[in-house]
C-alpha atoms as a PDB file:
ATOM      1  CA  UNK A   1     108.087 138.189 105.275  1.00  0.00           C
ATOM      2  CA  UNK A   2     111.557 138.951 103.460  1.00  0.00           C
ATOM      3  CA  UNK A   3     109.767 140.789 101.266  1.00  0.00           C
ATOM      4  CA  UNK A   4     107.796 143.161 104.071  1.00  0.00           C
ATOM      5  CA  UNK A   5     110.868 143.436 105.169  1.00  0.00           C
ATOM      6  CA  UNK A   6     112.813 144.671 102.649  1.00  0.00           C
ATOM      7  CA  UNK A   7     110.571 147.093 101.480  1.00  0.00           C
ATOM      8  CA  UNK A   8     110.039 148.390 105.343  1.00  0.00           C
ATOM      9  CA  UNK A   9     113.587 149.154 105.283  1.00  0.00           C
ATOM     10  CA  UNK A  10     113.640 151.197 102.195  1.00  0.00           C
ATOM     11  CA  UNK A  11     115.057 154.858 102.670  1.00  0.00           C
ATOM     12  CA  UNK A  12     112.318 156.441 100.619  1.00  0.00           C
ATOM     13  CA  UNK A  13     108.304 155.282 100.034  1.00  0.00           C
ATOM     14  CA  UNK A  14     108.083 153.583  96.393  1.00  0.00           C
ATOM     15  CA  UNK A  15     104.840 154.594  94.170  1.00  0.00           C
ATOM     16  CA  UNK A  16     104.960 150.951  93.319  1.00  0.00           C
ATOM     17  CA  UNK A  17     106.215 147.267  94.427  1.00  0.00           C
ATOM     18  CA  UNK A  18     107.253 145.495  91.116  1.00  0.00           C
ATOM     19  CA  UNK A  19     107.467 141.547  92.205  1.00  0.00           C
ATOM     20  CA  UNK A  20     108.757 138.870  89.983  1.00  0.00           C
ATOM     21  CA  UNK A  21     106.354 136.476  90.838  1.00  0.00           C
ATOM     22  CA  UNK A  22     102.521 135.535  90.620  1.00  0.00           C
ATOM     23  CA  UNK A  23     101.690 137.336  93.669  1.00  0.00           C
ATOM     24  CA  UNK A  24     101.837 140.123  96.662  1.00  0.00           C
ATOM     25  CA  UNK A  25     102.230 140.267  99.762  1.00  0.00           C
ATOM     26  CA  UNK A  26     100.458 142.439 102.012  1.00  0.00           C
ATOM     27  CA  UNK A  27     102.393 145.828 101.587  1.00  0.00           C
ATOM     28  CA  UNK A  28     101.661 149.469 103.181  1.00  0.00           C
ATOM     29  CA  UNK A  29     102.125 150.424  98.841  1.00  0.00           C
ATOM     30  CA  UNK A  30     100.530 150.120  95.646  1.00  0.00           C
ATOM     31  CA  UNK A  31     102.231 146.336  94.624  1.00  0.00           C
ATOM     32  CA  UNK A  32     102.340 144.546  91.530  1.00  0.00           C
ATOM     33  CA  UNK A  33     102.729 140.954  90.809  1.00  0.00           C
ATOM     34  CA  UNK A  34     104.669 140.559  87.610  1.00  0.00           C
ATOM     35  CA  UNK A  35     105.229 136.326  86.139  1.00  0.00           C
ATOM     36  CA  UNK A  36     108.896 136.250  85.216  1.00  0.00           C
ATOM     37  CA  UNK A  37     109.267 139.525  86.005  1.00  0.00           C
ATOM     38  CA  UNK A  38     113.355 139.399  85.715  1.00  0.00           C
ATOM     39  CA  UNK A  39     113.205 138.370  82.322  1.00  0.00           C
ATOM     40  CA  UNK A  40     110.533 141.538  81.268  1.00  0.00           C
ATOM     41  CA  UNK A  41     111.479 144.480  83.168  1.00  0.00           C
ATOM     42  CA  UNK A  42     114.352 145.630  82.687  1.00  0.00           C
ATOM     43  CA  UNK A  43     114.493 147.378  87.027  1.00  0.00           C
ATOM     44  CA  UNK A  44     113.394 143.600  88.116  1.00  0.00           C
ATOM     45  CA  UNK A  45     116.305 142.249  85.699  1.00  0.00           C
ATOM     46  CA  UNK A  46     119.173 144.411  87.036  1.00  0.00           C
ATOM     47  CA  UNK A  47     117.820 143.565  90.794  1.00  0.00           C
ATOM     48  CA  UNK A  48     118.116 139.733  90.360  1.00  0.00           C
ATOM     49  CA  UNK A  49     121.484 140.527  89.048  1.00  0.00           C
ATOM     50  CA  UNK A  50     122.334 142.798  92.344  1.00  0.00           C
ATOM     51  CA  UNK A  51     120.096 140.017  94.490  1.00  0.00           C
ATOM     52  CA  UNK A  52     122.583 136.838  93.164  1.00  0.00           C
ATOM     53  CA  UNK A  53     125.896 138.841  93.315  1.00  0.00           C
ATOM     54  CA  UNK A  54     125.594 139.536  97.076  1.00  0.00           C
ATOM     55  CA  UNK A  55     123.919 135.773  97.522  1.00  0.00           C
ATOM     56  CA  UNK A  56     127.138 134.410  95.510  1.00  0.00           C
ATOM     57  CA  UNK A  57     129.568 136.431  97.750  1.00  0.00           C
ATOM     58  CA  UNK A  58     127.873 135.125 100.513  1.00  0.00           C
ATOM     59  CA  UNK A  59     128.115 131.508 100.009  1.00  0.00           C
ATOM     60  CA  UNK A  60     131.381 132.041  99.219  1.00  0.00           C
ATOM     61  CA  UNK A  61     132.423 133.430 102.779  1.00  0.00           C
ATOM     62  CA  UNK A  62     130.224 130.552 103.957  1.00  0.00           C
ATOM     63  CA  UNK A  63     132.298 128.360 101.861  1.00  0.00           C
ATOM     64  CA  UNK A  64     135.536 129.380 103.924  1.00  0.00           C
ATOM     65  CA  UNK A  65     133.880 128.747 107.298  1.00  0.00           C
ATOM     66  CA  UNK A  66     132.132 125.391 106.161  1.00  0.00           C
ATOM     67  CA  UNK A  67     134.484 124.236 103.543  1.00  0.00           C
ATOM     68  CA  UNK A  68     132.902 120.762 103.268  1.00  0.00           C
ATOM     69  CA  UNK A  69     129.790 121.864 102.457  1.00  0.00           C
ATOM     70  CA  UNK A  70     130.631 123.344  98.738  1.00  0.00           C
ATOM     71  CA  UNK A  71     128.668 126.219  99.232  1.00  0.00           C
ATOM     72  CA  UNK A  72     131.130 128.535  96.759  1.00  0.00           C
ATOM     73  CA  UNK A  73     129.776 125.731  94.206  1.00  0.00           C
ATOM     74  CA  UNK A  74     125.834 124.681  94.289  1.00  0.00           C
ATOM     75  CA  UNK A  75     125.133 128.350  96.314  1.00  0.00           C
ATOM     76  CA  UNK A  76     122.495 126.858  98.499  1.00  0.00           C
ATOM     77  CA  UNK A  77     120.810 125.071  95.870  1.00  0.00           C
ATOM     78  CA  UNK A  78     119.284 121.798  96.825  1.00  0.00           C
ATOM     79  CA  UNK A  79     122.083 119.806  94.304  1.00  0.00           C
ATOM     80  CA  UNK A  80     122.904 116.235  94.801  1.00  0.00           C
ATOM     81  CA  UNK A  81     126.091 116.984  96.002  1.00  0.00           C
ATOM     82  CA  UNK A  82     125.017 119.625  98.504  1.00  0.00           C
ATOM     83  CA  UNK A  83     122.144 116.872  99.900  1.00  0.00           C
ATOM     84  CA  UNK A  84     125.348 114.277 100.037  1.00  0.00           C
ATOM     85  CA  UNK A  85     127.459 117.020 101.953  1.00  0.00           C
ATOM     86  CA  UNK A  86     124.289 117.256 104.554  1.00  0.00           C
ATOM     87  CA  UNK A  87     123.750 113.559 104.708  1.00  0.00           C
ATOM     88  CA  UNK A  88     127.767 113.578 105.479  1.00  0.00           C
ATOM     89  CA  UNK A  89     128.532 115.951 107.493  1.00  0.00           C
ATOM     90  CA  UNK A  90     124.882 116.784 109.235  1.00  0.00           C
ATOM     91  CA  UNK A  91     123.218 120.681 109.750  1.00  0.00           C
ATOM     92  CA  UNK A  92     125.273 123.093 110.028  1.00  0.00           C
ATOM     93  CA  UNK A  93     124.169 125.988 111.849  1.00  0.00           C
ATOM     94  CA  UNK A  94     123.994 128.412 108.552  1.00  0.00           C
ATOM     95  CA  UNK A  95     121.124 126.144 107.073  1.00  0.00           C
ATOM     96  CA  UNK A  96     117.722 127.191 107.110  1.00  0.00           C
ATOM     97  CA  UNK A  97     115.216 124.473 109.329  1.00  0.00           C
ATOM     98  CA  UNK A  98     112.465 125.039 106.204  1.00  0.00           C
ATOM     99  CA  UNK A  99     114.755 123.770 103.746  1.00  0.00           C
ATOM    100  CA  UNK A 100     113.416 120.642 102.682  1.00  0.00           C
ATOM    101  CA  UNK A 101     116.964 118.145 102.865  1.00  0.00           C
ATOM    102  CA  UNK A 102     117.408 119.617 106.214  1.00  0.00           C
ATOM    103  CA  UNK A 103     114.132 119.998 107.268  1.00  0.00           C
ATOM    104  CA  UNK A 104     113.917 116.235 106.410  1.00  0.00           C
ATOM    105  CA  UNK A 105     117.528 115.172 107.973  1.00  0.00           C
ATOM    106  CA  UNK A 106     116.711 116.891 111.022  1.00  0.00           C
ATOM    107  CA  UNK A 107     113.155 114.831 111.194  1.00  0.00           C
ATOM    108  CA  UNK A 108     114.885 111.643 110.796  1.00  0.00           C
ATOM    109  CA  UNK A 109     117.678 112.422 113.513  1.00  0.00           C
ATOM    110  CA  UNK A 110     117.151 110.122 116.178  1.00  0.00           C
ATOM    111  CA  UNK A 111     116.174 112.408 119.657  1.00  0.00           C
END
């Protein structure tokens, strides 16, 4: 769905999705599913670099509202210091419900 909607919001129509991945989603363009994609073309490469500088930034301005959680550190990642912080601390309102510590914590809360 990220996906559909990134390319939605493009400013001009590409002649063709390149995905880093094994496969496509349903797109209104010609798409193409390419395994490890950021490590053979070189416009998939420089994307993942563009993609994990603004992700990095991120967690580190999530890191100054939710200092606990070490986000400037593990970035989101499932590490076992980011599961302790969770465990610790509980959900915070910046994680995602389908990631699987939290999805789990928040099963296992009592109602």
């Amino acid at each position: 769905l990220a996906m559909q909607r990134a390319v939605a919001a493009l400013g001009v129509a590409p002649s063709t999705v390149l995905i880093d991945g094994n496969r496509c989603p349903e797109l209104p363009f010609p798409a193409r599913a390419i395994v490890r994609g950021d490590a053979e073309v070189p416009c998939i490469s420089a994307a993942s670099i563009l993609a994990k500088t603004v992700r990095d930034a991120e967690m580190r301005a999530l890191h100054a509202c939710f200092p606990d959680y070490g986000f400037d550190v593990h970035k989101g990642y499932p590490t076992a210091a980011h599961v302790a912080a969770l465990r610790a601390y509980g959900v915070s309102s910046v994680h995602r419900k389908t990631f699987h510590p939290v999805r789990d914590l928040v099963r296992a809360a009592p109602d």
